[in-house]
Protein backbone atom coordinates (compact mmCIF):
# COMPACT_ATOMS: atom_id res chain seq x y z
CA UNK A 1 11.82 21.09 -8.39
CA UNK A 2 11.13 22.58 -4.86
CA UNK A 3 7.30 23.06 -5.31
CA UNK A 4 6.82 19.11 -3.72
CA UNK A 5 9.16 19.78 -0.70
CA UNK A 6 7.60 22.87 -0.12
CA UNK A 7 3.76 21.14 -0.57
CA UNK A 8 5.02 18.42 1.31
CA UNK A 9 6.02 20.52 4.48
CA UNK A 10 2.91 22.52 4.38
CA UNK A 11 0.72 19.34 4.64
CA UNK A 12 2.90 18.12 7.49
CA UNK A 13 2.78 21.56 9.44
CA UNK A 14 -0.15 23.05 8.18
CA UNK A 15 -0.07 26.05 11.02
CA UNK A 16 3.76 26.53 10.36
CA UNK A 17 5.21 29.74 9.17
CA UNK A 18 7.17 28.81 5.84
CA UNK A 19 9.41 30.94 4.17
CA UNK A 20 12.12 30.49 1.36
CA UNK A 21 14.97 32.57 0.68
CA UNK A 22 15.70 32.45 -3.34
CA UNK A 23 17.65 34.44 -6.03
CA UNK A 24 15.70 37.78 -7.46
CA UNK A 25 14.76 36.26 -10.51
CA UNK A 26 11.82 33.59 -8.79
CA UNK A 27 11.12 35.49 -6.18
CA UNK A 28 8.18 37.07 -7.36
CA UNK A 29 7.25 33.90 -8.84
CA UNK A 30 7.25 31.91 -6.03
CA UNK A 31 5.27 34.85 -4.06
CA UNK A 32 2.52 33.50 -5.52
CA UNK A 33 2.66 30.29 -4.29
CA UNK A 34 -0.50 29.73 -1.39
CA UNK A 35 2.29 26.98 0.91
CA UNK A 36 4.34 29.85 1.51
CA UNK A 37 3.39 32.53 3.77
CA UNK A 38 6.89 35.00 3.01
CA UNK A 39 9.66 34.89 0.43
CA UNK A 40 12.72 36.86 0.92
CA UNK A 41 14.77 38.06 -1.83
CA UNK A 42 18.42 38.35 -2.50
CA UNK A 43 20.36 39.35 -5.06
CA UNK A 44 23.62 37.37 -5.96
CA UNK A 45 24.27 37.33 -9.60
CA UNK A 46 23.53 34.88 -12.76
CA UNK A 47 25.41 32.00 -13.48
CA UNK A 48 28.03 30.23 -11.79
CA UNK A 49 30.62 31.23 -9.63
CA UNK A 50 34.14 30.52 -11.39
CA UNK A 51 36.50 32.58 -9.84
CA UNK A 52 37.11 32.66 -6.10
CA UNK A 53 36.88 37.05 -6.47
CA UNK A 54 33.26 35.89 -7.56
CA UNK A 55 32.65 33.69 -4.72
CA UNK A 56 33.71 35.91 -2.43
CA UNK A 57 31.58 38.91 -3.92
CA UNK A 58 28.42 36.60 -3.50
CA UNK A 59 29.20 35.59 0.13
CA UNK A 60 29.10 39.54 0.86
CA UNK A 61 25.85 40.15 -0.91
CA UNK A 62 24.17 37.31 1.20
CA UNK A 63 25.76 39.32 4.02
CA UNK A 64 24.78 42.42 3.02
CA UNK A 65 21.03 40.91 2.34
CA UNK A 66 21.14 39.44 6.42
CA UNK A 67 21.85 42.38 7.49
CA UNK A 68 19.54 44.81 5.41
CA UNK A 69 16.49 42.76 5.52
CA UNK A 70 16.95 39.26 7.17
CA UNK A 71 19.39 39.68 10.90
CA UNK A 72 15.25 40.00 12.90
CA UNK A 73 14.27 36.47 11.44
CA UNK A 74 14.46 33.79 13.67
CA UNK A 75 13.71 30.45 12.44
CA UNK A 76 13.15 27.22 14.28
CA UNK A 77 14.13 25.48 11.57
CA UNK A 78 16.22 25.90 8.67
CA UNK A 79 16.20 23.55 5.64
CA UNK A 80 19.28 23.93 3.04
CA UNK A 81 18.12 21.69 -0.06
CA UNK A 82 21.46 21.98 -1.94
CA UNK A 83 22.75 19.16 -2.87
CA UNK A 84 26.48 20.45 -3.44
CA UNK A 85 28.83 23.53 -1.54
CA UNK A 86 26.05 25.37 -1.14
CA UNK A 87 28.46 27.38 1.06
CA UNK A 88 26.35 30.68 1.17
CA UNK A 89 23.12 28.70 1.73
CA UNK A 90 24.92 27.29 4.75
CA UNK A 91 26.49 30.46 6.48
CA UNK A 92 22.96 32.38 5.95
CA UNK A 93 21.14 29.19 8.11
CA UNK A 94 23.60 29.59 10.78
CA UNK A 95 23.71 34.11 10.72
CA UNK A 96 19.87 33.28 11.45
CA UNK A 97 21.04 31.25 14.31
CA UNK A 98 18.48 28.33 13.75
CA UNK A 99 18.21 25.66 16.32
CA UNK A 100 18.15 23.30 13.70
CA UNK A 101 19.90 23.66 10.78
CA UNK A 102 19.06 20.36 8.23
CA UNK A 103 20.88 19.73 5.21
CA UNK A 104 23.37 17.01 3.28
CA UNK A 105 26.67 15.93 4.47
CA UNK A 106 29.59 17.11 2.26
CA UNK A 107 30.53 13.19 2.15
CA UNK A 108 27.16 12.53 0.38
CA UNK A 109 27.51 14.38 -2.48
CA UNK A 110 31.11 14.32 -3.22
CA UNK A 111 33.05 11.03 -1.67
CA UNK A 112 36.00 11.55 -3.85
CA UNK A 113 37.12 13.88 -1.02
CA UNK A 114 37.39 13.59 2.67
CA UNK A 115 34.14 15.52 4.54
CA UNK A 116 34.66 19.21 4.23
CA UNK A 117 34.38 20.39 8.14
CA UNK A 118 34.48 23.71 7.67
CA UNK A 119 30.91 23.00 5.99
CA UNK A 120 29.06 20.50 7.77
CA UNK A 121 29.61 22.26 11.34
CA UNK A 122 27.37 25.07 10.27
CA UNK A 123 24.33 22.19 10.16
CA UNK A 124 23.40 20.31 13.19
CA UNK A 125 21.42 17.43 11.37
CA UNK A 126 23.51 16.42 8.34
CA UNK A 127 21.66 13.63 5.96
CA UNK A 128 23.45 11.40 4.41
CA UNK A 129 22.32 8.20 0.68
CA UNK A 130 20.44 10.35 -1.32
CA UNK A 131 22.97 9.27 -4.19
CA UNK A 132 20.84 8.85 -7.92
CA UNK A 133 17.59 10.44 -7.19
CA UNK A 134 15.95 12.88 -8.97
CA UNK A 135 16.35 16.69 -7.11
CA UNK A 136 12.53 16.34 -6.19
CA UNK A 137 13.23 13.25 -4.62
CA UNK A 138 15.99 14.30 -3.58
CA UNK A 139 14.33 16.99 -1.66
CA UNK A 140 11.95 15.04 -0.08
CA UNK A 141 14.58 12.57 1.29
CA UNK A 142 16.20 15.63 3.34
CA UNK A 143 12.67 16.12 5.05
CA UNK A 144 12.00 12.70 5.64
CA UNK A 145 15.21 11.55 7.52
CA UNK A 146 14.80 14.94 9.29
CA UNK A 147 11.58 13.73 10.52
CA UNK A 148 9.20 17.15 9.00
CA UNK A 149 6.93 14.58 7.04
CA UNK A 150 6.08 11.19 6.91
CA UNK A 151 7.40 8.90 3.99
CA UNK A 152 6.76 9.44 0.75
CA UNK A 153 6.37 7.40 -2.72
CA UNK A 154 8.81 9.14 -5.07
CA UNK A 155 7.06 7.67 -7.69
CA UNK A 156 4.24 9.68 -7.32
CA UNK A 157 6.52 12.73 -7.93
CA UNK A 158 4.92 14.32 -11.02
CA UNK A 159 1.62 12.03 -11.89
CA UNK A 160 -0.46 14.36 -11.74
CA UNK A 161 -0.04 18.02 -12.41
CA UNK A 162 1.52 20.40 -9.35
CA UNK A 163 -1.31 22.19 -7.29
CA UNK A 164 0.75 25.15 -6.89
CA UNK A 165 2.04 25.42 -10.86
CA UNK A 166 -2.00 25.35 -11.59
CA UNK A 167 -2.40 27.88 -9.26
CA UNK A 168 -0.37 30.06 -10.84
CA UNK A 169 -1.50 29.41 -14.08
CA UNK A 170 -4.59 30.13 -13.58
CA UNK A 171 -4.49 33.70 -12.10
CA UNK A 172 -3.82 34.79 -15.85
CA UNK A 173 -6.65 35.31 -18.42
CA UNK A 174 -5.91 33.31 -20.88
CA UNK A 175 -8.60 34.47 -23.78
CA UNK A 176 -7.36 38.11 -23.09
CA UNK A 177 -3.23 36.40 -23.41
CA UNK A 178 -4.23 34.49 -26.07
CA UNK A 179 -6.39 37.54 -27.87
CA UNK A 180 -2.62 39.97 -27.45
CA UNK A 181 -0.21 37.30 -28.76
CA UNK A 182 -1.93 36.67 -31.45
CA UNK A 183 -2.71 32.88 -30.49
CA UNK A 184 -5.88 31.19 -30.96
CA UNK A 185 -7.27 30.27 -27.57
CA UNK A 186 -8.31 26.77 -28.79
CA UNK A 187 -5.55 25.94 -31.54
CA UNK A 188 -3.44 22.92 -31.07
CA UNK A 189 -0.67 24.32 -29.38
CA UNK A 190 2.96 23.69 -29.17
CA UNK A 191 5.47 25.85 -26.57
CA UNK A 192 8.84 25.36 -28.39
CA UNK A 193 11.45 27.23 -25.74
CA UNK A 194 14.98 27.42 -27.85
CA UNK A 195 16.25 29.51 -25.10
CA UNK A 196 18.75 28.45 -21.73
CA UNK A 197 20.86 30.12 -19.34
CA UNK A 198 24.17 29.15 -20.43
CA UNK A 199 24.93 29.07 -24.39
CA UNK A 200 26.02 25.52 -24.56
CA UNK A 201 22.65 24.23 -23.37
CA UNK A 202 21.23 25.33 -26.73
CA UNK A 203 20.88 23.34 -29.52
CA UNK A 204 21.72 25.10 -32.69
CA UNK A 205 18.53 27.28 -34.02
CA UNK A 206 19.11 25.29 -37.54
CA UNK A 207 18.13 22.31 -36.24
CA UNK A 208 15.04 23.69 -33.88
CA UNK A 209 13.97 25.22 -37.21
CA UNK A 210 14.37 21.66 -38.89
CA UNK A 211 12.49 19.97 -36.09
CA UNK A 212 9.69 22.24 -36.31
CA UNK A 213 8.65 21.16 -39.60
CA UNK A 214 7.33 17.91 -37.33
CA UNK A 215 4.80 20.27 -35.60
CA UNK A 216 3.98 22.04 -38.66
CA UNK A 217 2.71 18.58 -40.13
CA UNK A 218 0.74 17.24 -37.70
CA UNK A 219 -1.35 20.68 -37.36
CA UNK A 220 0.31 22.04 -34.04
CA UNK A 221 0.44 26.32 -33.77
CA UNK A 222 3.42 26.68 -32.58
CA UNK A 223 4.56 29.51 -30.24
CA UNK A 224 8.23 30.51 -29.50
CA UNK A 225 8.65 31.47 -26.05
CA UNK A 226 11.60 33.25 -24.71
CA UNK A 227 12.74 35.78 -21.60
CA UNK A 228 13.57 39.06 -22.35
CA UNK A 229 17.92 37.43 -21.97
CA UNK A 230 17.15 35.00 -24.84
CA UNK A 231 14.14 37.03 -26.68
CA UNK A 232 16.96 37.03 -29.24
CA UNK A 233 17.24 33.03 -30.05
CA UNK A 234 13.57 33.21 -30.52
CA UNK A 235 13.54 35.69 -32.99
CA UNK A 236 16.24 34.36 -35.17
CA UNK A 237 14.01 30.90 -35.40
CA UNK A 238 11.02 32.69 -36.24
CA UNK A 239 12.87 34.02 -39.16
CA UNK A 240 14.00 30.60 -40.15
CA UNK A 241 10.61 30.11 -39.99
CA UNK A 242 9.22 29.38 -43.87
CA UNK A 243 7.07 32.11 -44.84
CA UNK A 244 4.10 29.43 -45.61
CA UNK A 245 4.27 28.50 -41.86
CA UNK A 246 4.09 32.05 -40.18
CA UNK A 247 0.45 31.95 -39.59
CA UNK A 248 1.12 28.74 -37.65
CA UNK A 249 3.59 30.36 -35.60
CA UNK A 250 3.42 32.84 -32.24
CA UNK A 251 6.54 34.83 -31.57
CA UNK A 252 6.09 35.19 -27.82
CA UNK A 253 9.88 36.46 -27.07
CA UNK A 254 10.67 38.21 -23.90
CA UNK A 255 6.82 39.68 -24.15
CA UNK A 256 5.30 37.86 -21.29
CA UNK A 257 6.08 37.61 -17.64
CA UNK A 258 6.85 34.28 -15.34
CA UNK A 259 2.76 33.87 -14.82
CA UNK A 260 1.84 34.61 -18.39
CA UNK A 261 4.33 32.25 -20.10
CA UNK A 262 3.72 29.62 -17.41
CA UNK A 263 -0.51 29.99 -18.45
CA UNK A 264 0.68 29.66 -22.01
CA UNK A 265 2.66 26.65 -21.20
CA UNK A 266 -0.44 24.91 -19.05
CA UNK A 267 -2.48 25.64 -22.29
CA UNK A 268 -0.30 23.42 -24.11
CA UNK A 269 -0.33 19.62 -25.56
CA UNK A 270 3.44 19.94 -26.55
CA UNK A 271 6.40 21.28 -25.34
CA UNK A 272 10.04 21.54 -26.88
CA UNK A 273 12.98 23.05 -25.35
CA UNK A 274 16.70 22.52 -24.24
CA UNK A 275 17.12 22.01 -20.43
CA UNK A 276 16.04 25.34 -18.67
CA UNK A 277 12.78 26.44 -16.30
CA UNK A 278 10.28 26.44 -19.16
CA UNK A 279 10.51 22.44 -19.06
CA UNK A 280 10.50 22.35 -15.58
CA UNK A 281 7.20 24.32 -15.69
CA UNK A 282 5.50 22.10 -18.66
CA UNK A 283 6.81 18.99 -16.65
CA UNK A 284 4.79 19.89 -13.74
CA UNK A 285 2.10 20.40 -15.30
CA UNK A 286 2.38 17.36 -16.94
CA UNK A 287 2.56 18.47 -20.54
CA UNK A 288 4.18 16.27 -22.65
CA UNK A 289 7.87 17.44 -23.35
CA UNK A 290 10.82 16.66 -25.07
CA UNK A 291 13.97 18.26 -23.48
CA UNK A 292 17.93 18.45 -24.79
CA UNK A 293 19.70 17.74 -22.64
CA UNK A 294 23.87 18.59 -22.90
CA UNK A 295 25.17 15.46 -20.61
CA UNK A 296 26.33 12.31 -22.23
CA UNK A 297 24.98 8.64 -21.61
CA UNK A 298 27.49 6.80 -18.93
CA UNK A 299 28.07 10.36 -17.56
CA UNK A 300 27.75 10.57 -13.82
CA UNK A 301 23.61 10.35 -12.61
CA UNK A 302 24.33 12.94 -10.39
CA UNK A 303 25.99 15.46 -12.32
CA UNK A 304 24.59 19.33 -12.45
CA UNK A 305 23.13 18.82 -15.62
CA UNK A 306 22.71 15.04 -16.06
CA UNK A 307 18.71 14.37 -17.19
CA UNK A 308 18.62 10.94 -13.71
CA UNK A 309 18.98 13.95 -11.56
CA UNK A 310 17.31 17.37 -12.66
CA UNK A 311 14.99 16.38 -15.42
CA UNK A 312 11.34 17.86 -15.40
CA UNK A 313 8.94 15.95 -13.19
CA UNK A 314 5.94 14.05 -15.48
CA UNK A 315 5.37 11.18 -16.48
CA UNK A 316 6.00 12.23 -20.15
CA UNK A 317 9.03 13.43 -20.17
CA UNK A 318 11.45 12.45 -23.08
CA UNK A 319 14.86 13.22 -22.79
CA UNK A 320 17.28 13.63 -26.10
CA UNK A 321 21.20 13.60 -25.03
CA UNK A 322 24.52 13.01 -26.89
CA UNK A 323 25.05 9.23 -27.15
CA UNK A 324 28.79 9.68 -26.45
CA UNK A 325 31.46 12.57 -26.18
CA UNK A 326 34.44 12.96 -27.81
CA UNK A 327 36.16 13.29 -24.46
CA UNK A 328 35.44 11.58 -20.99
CA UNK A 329 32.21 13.59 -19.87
CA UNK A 330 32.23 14.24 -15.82
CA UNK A 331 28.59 16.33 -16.59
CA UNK A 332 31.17 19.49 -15.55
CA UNK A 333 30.99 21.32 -18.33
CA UNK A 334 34.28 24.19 -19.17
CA UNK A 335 34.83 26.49 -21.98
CA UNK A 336 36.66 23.94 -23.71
CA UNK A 337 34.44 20.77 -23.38
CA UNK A 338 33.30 19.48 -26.74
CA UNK A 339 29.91 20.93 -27.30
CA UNK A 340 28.39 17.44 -26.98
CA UNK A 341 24.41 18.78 -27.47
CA UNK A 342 25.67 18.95 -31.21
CA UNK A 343 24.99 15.32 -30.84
CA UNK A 344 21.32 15.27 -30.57
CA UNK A 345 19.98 15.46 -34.89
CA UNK A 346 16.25 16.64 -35.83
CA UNK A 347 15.10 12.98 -36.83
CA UNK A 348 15.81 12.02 -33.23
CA UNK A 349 13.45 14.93 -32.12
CA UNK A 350 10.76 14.19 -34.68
CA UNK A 351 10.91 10.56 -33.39
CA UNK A 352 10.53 11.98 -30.20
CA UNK A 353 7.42 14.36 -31.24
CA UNK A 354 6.22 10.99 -32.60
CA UNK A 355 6.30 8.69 -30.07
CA UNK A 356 4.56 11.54 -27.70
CA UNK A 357 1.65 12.08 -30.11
CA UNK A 358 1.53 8.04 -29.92
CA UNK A 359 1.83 7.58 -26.37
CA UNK A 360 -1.70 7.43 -24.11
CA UNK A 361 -1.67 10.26 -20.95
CA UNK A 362 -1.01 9.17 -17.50
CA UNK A 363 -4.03 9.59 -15.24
């Protein structure tokens, strides 16, 4: 969701220096990205932060990471995307003593609350209306109203597959990928992803393995792509899998790296998965997708996981999500929300597969 805010700098300043500070895990990924000439890596834990011990343990690791690797950068400008706390963003921007320091007002993103001072002194140009967009649009906003690029059409956002996701993609081999899992290089293919980062963003392996039968039918191979934190959910579908329908099926679980699954993905004419970075990858590259999502209809648009704001760029994008919830849904969820994604049955994905099969590609 950065990759057009990044592009869209780059074009603007094409002699600038641009680099992006980002958690270990997609660091290496986006190292490979040509718009960025450095990416710095820091550490600060999985998942989110729920107790304040936590929060302060992560505000000492970006402290420890500024000092250790980071306190010799000096910036002219520093851009802090986050649309939310984004605390630690904040106080790393201002330790690298930027002249300007861009990023949303607290009153933008939460005006159920007065402005949060102690926040929105670290920035010097705080942007403010960027209330139900999409996070790339979102992004883009920031830059514009900071004055770094020109205006832009969000609706262009995702109609045509991102330069830099194709870039990536194709610094794999994909006959050689193909030849060692087991995948024939010009098969119909289908990425099915039953894997996320927090448990109740996945929809119950039963009803993947139900849903599958769709793909099965209309002649798709079908590969089952997981990390190595989730290899496990794809191995328990695969052996849900009918017997009959193994040779139509690739179990590519925690096997591949971020480059190799992404060149499986761009190989692709389907992808299936609940609401996690594989379908932000197959969006991009404008694969046709059908994502679970776990927030409710009527739920707030700009919720953390509501599909308005962070579903995959593309034009072919078809979001499945609960149709109500048994409580009122704020798109927070806690340990003891109702697990609404139990919502979401296998017709409504087949319909889904359906109507995707059915529906003519963007240009």
């Amino acid at each position: 969701m950065l990759l057009p805010m990044i592009e869209a700098l780059r074009a603007a300043h094409p002699r600038a220096l641009i680099e992006c500070v980002v958690q270990a895990p997609i660091a290496t990924f986006l190292g490979l990205i040509p718009s960025l000439d450095h990416v710095h890596e820091i550490d600060v834990g999985h998942g989110p932060t729920t107790t304040p011990w936590l929060e302060l343990q992560r505000t000492l690791s970006i402290l420890r990471s500024y000092w250790q690797s980071m306190r010799r950068v000096r910036p002219t400008t520093c851009i802090v995307p986050r649309w939310g706390s984004g605390f630690r963003d904040l106080m790393l921007s201002y330790l690298l003593q930027a002249p300007n320091r861009i990023g949303f007002a607290s009153s933008d993103f939460d005006q159920s609350r007065p402005p949060a001072g102690y926040r929105d002194t670290l920035l010097t140009c705080r942007v403010r209306g960027a209330q139900g967009m999409t996070e790339p649009a979102r992004f883009l906003f920031l830059l514009e109203k900071a004055g770094l690029i020109p205006p832009t059409d969000p609706r262009a956002i995702g109609s045509r597959p991102n330069a830099s996701i194709l870039h990536i993609a194709s610094t794999v081999d994909w006959p050689a990928l193909a030849a060692r899992l087991g995948v024939d290089p010009d098969a119909r293919l289908a990425v099915l992803a039953p894997g996320a980062s927090a448990p109740r963003r996945m929809w119950p392996i039963d009803r993947w393995a139900a849903a599958m039968d769709e793909l099965f039918v209309s002649g798709f191979t079908v590969a089952l792509l997981a990390g190595g934190s989730d290899a496990h959910v794809a191995r328990q579908l695969y052996d849900l899998t009918p017997v009959s329908r193994r040779s139509q099926t690739a179990l590519v679980a925690g096997i591949t790296n971020l480059q190799e699954s992404t060149c499986l993905i761009a190989q692709s004419q389907l992808f299936m998965g609940n609401d996690s970075g594989p379908g932000h990858i197959a969006g991009a590259l404008c694969v046709p997708c059908v994502i679970l999502f776990i927030t409710a209809k009527g739920a707030d648009p700009d919720g953390p996981s509501a599909p308005e704001r962070v579903r995959p760029m593309g034009k072919r994008v078809v979001c499945c999500r609960p149709k109500r919830t048994i409580a009122p849904c704020s798109g927070y969820c806690t340990a003891d929300c109702p697990h609404c994604i139990l919502q979401i049955e296998p017709d409504e994905i087949r319909h889904a597969i359906r109507s995707l099969m059915h529906t003519p590609a963007h240009v």
